[in-house]
Protein backbone atom coordinates (compact mmCIF):
# COMPACT_ATOMS: atom_id res chain seq x y z
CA UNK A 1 -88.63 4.91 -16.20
CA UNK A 2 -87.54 7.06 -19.18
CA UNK A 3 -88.65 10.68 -19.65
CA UNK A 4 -89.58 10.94 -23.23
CA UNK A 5 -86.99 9.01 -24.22
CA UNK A 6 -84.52 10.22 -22.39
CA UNK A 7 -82.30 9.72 -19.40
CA UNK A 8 -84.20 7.62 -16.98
CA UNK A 9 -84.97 10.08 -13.27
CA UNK A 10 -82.18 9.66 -10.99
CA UNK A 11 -82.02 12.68 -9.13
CA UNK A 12 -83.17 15.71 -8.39
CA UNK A 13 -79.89 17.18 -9.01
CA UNK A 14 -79.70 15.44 -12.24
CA UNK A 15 -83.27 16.50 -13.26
CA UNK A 16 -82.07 20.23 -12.42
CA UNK A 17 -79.25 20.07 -14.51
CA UNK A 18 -81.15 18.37 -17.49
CA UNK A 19 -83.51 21.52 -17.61
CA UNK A 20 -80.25 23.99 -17.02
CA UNK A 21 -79.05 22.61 -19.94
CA UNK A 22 -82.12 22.67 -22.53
CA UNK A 23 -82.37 18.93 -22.54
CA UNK A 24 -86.08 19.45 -21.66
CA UNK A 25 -88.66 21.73 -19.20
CA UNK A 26 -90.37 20.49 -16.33
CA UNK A 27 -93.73 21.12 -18.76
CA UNK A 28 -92.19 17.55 -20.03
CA UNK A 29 -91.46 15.95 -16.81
CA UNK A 30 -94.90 16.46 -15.99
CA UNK A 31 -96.18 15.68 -18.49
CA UNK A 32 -94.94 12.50 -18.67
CA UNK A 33 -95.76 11.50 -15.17
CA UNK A 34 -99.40 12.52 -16.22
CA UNK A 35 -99.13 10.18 -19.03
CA UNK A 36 -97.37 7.59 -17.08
CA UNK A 37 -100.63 7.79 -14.78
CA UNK A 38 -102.95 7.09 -17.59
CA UNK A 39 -101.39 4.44 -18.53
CA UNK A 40 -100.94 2.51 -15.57
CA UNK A 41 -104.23 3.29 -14.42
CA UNK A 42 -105.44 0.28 -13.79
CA UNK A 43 -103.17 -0.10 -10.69
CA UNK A 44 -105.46 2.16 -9.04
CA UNK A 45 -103.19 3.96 -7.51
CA UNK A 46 -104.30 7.61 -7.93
CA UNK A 47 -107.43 9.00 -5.84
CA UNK A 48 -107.13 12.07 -8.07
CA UNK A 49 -104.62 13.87 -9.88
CA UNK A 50 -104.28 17.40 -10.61
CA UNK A 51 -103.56 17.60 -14.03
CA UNK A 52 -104.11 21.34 -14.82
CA UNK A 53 -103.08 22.94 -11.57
CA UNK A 54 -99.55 21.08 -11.98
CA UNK A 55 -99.78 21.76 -16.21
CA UNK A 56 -99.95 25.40 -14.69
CA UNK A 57 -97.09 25.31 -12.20
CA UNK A 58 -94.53 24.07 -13.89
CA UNK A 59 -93.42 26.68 -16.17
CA UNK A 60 -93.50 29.14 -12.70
CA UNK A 61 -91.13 26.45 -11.17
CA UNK A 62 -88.97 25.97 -14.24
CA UNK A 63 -88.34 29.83 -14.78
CA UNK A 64 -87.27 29.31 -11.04
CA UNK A 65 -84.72 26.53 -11.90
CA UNK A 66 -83.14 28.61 -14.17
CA UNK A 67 -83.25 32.16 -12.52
CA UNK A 68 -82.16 30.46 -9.57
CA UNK A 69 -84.28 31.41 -7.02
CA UNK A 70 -86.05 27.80 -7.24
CA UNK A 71 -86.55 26.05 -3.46
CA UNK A 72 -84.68 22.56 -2.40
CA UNK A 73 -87.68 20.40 -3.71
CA UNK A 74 -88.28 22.69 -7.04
CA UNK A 75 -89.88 20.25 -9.67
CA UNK A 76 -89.86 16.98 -7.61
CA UNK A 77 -93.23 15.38 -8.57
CA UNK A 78 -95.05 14.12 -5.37
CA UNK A 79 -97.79 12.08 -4.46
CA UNK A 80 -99.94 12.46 -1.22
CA UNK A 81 -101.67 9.48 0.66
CA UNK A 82 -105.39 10.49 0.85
CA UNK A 83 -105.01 11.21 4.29
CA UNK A 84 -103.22 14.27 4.28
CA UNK A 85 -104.98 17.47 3.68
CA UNK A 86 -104.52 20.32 1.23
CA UNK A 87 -105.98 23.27 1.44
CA UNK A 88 -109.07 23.25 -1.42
CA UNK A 89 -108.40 19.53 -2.71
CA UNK A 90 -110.23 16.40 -1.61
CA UNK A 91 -109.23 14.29 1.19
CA UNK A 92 -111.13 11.47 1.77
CA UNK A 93 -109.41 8.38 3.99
CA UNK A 94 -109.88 5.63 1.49
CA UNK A 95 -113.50 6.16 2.87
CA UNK A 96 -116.94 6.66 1.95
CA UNK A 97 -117.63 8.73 5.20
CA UNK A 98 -115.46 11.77 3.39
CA UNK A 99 -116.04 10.74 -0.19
CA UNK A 100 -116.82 14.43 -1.23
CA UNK A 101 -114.94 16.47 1.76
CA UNK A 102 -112.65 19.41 1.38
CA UNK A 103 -110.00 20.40 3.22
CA UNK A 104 -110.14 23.96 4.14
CA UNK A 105 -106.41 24.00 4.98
CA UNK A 106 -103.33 22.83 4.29
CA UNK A 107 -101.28 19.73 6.56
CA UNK A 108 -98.27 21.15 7.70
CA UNK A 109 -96.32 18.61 5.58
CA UNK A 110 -98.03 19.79 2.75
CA UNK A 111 -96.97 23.74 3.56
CA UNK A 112 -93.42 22.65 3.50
CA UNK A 113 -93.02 20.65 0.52
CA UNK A 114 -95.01 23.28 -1.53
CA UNK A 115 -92.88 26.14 0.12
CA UNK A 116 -89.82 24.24 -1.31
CA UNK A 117 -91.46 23.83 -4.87
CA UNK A 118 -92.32 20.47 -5.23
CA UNK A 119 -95.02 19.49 -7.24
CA UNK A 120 -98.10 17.63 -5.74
CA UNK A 121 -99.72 16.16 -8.48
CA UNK A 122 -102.27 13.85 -6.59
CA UNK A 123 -103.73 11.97 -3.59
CA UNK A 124 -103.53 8.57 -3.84
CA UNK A 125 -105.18 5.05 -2.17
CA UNK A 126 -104.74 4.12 0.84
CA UNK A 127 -106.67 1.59 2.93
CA UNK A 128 -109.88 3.32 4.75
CA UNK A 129 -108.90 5.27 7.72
CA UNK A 130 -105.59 4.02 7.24
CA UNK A 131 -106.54 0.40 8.89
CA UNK A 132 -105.27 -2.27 6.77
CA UNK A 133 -101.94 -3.88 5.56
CA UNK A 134 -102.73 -5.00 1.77
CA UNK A 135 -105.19 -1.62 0.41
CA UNK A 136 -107.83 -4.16 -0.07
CA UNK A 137 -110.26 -1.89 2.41
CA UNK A 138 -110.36 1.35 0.55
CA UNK A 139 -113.70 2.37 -0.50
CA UNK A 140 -112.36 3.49 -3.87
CA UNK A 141 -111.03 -0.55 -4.73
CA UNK A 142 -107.94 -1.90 -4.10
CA UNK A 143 -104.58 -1.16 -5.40
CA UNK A 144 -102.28 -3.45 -7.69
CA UNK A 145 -98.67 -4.48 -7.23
CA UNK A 146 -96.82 -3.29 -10.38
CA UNK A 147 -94.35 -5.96 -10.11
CA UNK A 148 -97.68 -8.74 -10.12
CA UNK A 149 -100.84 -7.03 -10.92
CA UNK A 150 -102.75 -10.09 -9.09
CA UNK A 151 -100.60 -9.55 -5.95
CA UNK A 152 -101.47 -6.54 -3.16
CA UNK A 153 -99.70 -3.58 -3.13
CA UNK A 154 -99.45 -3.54 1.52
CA UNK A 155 -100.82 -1.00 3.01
CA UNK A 156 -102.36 1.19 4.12
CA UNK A 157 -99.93 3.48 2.23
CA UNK A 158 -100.07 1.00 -1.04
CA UNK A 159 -101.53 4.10 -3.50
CA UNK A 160 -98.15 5.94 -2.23
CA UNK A 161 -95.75 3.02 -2.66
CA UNK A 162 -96.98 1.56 -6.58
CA UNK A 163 -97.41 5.31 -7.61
CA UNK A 164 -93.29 5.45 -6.48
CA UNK A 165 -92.77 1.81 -7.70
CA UNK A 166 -94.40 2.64 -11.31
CA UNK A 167 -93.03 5.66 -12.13
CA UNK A 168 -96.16 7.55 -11.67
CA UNK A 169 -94.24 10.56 -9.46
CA UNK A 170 -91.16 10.82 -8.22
CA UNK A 171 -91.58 10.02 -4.41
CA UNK A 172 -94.52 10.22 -2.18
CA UNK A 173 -95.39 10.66 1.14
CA UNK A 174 -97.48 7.99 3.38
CA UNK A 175 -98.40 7.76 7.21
CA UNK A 176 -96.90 4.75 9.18
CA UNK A 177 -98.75 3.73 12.46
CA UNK A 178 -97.86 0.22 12.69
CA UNK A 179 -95.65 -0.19 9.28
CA UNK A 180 -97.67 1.34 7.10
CA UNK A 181 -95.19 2.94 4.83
CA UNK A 182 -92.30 -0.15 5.30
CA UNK A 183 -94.24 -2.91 4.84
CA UNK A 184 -95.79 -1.38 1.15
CA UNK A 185 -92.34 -0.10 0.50
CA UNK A 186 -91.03 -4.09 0.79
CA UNK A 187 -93.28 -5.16 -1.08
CA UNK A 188 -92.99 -2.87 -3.87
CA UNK A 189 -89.57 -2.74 -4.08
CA UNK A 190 -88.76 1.03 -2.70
CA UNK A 191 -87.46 2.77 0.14
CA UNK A 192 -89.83 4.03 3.18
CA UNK A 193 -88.88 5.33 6.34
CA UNK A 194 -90.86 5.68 9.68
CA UNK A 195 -89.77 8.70 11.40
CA UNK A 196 -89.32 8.92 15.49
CA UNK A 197 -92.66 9.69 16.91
CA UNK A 198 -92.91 13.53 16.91
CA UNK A 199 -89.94 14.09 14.18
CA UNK A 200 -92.73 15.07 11.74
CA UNK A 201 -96.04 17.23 12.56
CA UNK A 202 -99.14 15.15 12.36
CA UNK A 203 -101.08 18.65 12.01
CA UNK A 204 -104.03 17.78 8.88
CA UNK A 205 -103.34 14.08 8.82
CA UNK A 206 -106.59 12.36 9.22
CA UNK A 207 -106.11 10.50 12.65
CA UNK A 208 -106.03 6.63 12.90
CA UNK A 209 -104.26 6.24 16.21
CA UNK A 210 -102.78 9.53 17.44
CA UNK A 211 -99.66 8.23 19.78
CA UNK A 212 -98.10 6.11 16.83
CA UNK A 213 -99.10 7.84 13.01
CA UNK A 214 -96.23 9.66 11.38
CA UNK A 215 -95.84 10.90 7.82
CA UNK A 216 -92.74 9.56 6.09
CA UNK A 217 -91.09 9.48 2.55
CA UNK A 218 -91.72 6.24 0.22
CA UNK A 219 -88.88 6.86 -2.75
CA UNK A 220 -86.69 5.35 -5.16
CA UNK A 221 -83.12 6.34 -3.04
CA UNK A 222 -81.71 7.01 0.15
CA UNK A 223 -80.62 10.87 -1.05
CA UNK A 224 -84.59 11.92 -2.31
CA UNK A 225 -85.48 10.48 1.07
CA UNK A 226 -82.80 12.15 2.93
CA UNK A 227 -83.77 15.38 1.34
CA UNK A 228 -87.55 15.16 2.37
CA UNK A 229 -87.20 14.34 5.09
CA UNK A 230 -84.77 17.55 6.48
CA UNK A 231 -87.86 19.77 4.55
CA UNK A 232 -90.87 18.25 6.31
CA UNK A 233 -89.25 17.39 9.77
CA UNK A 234 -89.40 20.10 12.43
CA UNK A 235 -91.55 21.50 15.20
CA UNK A 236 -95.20 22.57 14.73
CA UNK A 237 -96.79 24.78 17.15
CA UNK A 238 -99.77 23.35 15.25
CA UNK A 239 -99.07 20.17 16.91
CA UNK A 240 -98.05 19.85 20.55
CA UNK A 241 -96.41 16.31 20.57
CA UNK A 242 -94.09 17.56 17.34
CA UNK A 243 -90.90 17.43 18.76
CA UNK A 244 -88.21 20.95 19.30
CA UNK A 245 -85.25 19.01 18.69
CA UNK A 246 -83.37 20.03 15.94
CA UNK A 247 -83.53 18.71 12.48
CA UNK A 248 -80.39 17.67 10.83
CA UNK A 249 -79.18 18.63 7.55
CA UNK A 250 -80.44 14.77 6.34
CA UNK A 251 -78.81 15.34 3.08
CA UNK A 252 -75.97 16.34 3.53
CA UNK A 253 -75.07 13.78 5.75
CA UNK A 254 -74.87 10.83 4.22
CA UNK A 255 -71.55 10.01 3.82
CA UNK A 256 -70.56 6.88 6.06
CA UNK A 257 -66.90 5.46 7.43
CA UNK A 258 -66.08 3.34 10.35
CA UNK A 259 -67.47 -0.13 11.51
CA UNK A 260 -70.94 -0.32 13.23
CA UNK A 261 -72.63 -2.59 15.74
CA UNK A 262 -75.80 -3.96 14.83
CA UNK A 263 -78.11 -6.09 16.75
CA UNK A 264 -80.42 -8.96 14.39
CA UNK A 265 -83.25 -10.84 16.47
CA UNK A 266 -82.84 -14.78 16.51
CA UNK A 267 -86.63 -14.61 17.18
CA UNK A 268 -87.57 -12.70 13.91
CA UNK A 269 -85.75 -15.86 12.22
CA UNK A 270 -87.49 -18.72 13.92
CA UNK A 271 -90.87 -16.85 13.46
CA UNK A 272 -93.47 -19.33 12.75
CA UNK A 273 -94.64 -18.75 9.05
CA UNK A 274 -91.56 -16.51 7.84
CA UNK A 275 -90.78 -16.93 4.24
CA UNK A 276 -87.67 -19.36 3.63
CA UNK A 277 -86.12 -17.08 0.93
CA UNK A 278 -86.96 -13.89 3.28
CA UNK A 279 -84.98 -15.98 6.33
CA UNK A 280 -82.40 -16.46 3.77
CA UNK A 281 -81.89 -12.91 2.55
CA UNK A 282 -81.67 -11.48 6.31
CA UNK A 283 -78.88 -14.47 7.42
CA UNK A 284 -77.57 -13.05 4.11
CA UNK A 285 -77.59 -9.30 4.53
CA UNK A 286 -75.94 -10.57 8.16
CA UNK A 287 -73.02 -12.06 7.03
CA UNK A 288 -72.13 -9.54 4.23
CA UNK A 289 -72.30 -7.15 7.21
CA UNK A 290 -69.53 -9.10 9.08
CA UNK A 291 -67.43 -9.40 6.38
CA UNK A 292 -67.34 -5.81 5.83
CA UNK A 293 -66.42 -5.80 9.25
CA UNK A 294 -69.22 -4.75 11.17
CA UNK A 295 -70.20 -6.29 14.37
CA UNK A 296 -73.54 -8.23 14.09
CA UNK A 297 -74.47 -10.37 16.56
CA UNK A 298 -77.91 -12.06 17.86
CA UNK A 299 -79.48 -10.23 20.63
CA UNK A 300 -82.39 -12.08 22.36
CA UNK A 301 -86.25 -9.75 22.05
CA UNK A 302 -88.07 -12.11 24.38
CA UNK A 303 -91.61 -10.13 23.81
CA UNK A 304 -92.17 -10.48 20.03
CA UNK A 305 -94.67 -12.73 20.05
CA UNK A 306 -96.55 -9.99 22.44
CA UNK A 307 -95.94 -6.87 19.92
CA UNK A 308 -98.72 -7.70 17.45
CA UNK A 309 -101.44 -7.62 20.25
CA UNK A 310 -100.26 -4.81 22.08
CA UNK A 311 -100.22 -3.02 18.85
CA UNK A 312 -103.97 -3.96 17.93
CA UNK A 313 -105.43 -3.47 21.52
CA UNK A 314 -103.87 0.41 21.81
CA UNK A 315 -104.60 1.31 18.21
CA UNK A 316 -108.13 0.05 18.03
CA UNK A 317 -108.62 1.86 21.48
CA UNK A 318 -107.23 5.49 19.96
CA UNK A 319 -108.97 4.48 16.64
CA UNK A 320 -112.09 4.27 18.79
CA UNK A 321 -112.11 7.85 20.17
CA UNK A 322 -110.64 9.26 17.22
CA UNK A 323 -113.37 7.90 14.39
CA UNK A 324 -116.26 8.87 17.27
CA UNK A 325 -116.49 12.68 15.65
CA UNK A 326 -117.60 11.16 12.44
CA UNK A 327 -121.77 10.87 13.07
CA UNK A 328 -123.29 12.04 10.24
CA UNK A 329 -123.90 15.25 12.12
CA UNK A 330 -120.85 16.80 11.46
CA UNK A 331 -119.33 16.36 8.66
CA UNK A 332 -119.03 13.27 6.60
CA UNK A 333 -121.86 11.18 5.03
CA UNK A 334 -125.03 11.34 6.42
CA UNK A 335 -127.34 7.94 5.44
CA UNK A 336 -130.46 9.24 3.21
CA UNK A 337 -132.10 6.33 5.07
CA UNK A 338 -132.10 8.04 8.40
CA UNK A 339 -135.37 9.11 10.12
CA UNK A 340 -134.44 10.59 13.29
CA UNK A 341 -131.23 11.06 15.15
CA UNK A 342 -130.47 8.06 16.71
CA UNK A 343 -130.90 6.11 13.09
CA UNK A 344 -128.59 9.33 11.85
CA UNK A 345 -126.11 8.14 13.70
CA UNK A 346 -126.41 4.71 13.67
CA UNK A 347 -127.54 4.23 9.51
CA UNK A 348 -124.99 6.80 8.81
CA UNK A 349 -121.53 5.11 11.02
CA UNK A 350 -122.48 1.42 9.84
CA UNK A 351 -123.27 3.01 6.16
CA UNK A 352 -120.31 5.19 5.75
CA UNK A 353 -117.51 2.59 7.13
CA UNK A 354 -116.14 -0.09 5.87
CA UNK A 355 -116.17 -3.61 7.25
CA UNK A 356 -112.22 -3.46 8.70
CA UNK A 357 -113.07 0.12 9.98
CA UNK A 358 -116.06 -1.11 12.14
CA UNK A 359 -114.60 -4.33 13.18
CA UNK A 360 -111.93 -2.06 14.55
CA UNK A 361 -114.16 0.86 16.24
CA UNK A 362 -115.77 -2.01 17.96
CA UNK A 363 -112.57 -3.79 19.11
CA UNK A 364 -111.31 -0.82 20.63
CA UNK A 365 -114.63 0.03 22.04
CA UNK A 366 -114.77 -3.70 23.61
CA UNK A 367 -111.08 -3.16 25.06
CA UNK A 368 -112.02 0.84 26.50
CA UNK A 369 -114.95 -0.20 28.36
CA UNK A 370 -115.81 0.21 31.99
CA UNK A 371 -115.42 -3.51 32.63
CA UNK A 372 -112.63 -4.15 30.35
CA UNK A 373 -110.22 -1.23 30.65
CA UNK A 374 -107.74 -2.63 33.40
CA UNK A 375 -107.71 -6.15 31.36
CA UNK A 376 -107.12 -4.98 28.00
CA UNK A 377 -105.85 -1.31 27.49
CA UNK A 378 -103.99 -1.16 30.42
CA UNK A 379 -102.46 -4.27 29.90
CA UNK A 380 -101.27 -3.57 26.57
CA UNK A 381 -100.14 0.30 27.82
CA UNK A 382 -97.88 -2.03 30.20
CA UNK A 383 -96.18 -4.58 28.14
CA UNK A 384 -95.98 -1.48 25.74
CA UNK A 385 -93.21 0.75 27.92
CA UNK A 386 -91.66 -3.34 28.27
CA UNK A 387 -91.43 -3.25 24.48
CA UNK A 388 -89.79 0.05 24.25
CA UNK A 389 -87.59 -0.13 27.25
CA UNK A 390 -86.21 -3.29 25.72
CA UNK A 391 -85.53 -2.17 22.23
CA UNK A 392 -84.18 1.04 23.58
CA UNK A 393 -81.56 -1.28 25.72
CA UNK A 394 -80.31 -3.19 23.16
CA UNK A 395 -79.98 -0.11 21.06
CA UNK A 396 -77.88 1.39 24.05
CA UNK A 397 -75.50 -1.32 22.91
CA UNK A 398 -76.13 -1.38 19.38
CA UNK A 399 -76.48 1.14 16.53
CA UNK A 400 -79.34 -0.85 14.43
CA UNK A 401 -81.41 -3.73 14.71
CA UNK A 402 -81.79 -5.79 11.16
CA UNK A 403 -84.66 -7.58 10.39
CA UNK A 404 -87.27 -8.39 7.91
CA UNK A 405 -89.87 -6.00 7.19
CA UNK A 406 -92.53 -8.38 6.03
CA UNK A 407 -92.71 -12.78 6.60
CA UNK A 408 -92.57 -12.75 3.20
CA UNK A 409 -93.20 -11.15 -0.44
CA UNK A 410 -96.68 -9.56 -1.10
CA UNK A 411 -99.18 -12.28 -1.25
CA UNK A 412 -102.54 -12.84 -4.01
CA UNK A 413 -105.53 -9.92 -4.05
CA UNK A 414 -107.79 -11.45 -1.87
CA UNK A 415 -105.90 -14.11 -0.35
CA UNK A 416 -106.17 -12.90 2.93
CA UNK A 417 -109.17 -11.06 3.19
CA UNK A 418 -110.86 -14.13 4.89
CA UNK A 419 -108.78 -13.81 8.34
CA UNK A 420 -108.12 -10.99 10.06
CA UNK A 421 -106.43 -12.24 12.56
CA UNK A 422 -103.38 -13.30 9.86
CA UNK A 423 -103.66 -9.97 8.19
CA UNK A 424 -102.81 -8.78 11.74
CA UNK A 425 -99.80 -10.84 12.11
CA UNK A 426 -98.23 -10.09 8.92
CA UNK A 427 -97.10 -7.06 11.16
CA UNK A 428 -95.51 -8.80 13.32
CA UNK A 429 -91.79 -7.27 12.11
CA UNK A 430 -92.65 -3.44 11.82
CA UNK A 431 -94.66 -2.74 14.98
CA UNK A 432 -91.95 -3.07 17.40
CA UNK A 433 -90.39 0.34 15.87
CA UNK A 434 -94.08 1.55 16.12
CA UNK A 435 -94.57 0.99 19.68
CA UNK A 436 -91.05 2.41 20.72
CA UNK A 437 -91.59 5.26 18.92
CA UNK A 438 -88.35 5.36 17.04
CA UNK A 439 -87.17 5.50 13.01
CA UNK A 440 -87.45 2.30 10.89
CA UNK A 441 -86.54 1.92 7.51
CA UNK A 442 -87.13 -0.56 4.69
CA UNK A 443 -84.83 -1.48 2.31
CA UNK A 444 -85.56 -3.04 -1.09
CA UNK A 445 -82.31 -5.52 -1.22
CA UNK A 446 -83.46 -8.22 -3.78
CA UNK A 447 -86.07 -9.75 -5.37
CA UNK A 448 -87.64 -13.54 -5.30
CA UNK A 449 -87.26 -16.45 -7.25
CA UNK A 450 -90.79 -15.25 -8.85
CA UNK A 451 -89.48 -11.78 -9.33
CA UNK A 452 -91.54 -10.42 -6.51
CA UNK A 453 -89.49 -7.67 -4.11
CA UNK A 454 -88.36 -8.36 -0.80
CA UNK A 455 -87.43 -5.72 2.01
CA UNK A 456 -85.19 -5.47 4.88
CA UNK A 457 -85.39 -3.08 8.21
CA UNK A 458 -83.15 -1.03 9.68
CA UNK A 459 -84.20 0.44 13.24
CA UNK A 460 -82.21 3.48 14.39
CA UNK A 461 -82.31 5.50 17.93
CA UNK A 462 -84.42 8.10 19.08
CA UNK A 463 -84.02 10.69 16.78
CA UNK A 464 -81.27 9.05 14.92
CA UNK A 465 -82.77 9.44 11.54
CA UNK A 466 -79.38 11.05 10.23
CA UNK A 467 -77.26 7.83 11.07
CA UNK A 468 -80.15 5.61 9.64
CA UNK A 469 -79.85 7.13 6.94
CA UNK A 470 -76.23 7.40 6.27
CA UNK A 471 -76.15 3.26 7.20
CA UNK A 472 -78.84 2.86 4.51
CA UNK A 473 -77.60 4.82 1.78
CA UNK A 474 -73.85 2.90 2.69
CA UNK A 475 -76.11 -0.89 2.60
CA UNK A 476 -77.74 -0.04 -1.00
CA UNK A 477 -74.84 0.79 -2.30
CA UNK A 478 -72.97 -2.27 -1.03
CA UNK A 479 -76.05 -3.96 -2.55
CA UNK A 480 -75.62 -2.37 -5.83
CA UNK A 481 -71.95 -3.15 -5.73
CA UNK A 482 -72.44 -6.52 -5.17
CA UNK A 483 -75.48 -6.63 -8.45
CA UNK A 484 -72.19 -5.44 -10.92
């Protein structure tokens, strides 16, 4: 991805020194992303981009680049999933219900990067309300893989992950309830990390499921990741489950030495319908590991095949009670077919949502009611502290767990629209991280024998972002040794 013909982005470092020296303004670097968008718009990517508010604010950030006075993110060109809110801009959740809304303020995530300089030059496509894993169910279309432009992009954060992937911005940020910034990052060949639950405020982030969504980076290395993530981690009074520990100085720890212990699950590897070359990259990535002399050894996760339903039956349930405001009263679309209120609310929910979005309200309806609760929801709340309390005991022992992100590479537009049910389980590798609450990270390691990109996951500890991503940064460029 070459910036008028020049030196291809590497860094924002590099990019500062490039305009230091004359070599060109960030008028030009935005520029060309705005072309790059046009070009490549039929990946359908971009919601909306803000061509002449960012055509305005570059020359005030450049002048700050070279006066010095420019913040850590100055001139870093940023996407934002269509889920996060700024302040006079659209936000809409992939959704017809909010096709037109506003946001009358800004996410907190949003405050941080902009009080750090970056650039937001769009929102991008996301699956509606966040509630799919191939951004087939946004209401705007779906999104295209750049790699294959007849294979998905994942989701929901797929807008987020092509616009990195295609050299449409620099890095974006997406929301990951059950892997919904790894899995798209896999298949599109990038880096995305889930944060621990409450690293990042979820204050204006347009809820899906409120105990498991977190914003987190999707980018093209381990440093620009690293470096958003120390601006938009932190407490939020705005948001009572953001957590007060302290945030790390993420970039400038990513220097790695010594020998690590890392856990891989046998189960993830005998997993009915896992991609051969996928099964073949992780036993791989595992034995490149030991001979660098790291300890990796199979731990036993005896509850995996029980992650994918406990994820569904809790999230479905929150999605429930969180989707419940939008009525058509409100705010949101109201049906012009409605008569009265009852057909108000009823023409305007089963109007305005999508068909994944009601399947889901009603799932987690079913599993919330009076004769179901005890069965279903508090079931799943059960095996869900199980799920945790085991990953966070093997992680007692262990630094990381390795495993794949996705069974396999991203599969054909439409190919499994069909089932939902094997949608569903095409999580089955990132919702363990979800339901313990802690970091995950996917790795783009190597493509397929069709050229299609395949991830790996890295789960840290509690908190343990900084060592996740010191052990990532260390992997890619082992990886990128091993390429030369």
């Amino acid at each position: 991805m070459y910036l008028h013909g020049m030196e291809p982005y590497i860094s924002l470092t590099i990019l500062h020194q490039k305009i230091k020296e004359g070599k060109f303004t960030l008028t030009t670097v935005v520029e060309h992303y705005l072309q790059r968008i046009d070009a490549e718009s039929h990946l359908n990517a971009f919601i909306e981009v803000y061509k002449d508010e960012v055509r305005n604010l570059a020359p005030v950030i450049n002048a700050k680049i070279l006066n010095g006075t420019a913040g850590r993110l100055a001139g870093m060109v940023i996407g934002i999933k269509d889920l996060i809110c700024y302040k006079d801009h659209g936000v809409s959740a992939g959704s017809r219900m909010l096709e037109n809304y506003v946001s009358i303020f800004s996410a907190t995530v949003v405050e941080r990067l902009l009080d750090e300089d970056a650039i937001i030059i769009g929102r991008l496509n996301c699956d509606e309300f966040a509630m799919g894993g191939s951004n087939e169910n946004s209401y705007f279309g779906h999104v295209k893989n750049f790699a294959d432009n007849t294979k998905v992009s994942g989701g929901s954060s797929g807008g987020s992950a092509v616009a990195v992937q295609a050299g449409l911005c620099m890095a974006a940020l997406g929301t990951d309830t059950g892997g919904s910034v790894r899995q798209p990052a896999s298949f599109c060949g990038i880096i995305g990390l889930k944060p621990t639950y409450g690293r990042v405020s979820r204050h204006g982030i347009v809820a899906y499921a409120s105990s498991f969504d977190q914003v987190g980076p999707l980018t093209k290395s381990v440093e620009d990741a690293a470096l958003i993530m120390e601006i938009i981690a932190g407490h939020d009074d705005f948001d009572s489950t953001s957590s007060t520990f302290p945030v790390p100085k993420y970039s400038q720890e990513l220097s790695f030495e010594g020998k690590k212990r890392i856990a891989y699950l046998p189960e993830t590897l005998l997993s009915e319908g896992l991609d051969p070359e996928v099964k073949l990259l992780t036993e791989t990535m595992i034995k490149r590991l030991q001979d660098e002399g790291h300890s990796v050894e199979p731990i036993s996760f005896p509850y995996l095949d029980y992650v994918v339903p406990t994820y569904y039956i809790l999230t479905t349930a929150e999605s429930s009670s969180n989707l419940a405001r939008y009525d058509g009263v409100h705010y949101g679309f109201r049906s012009p077919n409605a008569a009265d209120l009852e057909s108000t609310y009823k023409k305007s929910r089963s109007e305005g949502f999508g068909a994944e979005v009601k399947r889901r309200i009603m799932l987690g309806t079913f599993v919330l009611s009076a004769g179901h609760y005890a069965s279903f929801y508090g079931k799943a709340q059960k095996v869900r502290r199980l799920i945790r309390e085991k990953t966070e005991e093997i992680l007692r022992d262990h630094d990381f767990i390795l495993l794949p992100t996705s069974p396999g590479p991203a599969f054909g537009l439409g190919e499994k629209t069909d089932d939902p049910v094997v949608m569903y389980l095409a999580d089955i590798f990132t919702v363990q991280a979800s339901l313990a609450g802690i970091p995950a990270i996917s790795l783009p390691v190597k493509n397929n024998s069709k050229g299609l990109p395949l991830g790996l996951q890295l789960i840290g500890k509690r908190f343990g972002e900084a060592e996740l991503l010191s052990f990532s940064k260390y992997v890619m460029d082992m990886h990128m040794a091993d390429q030369e």
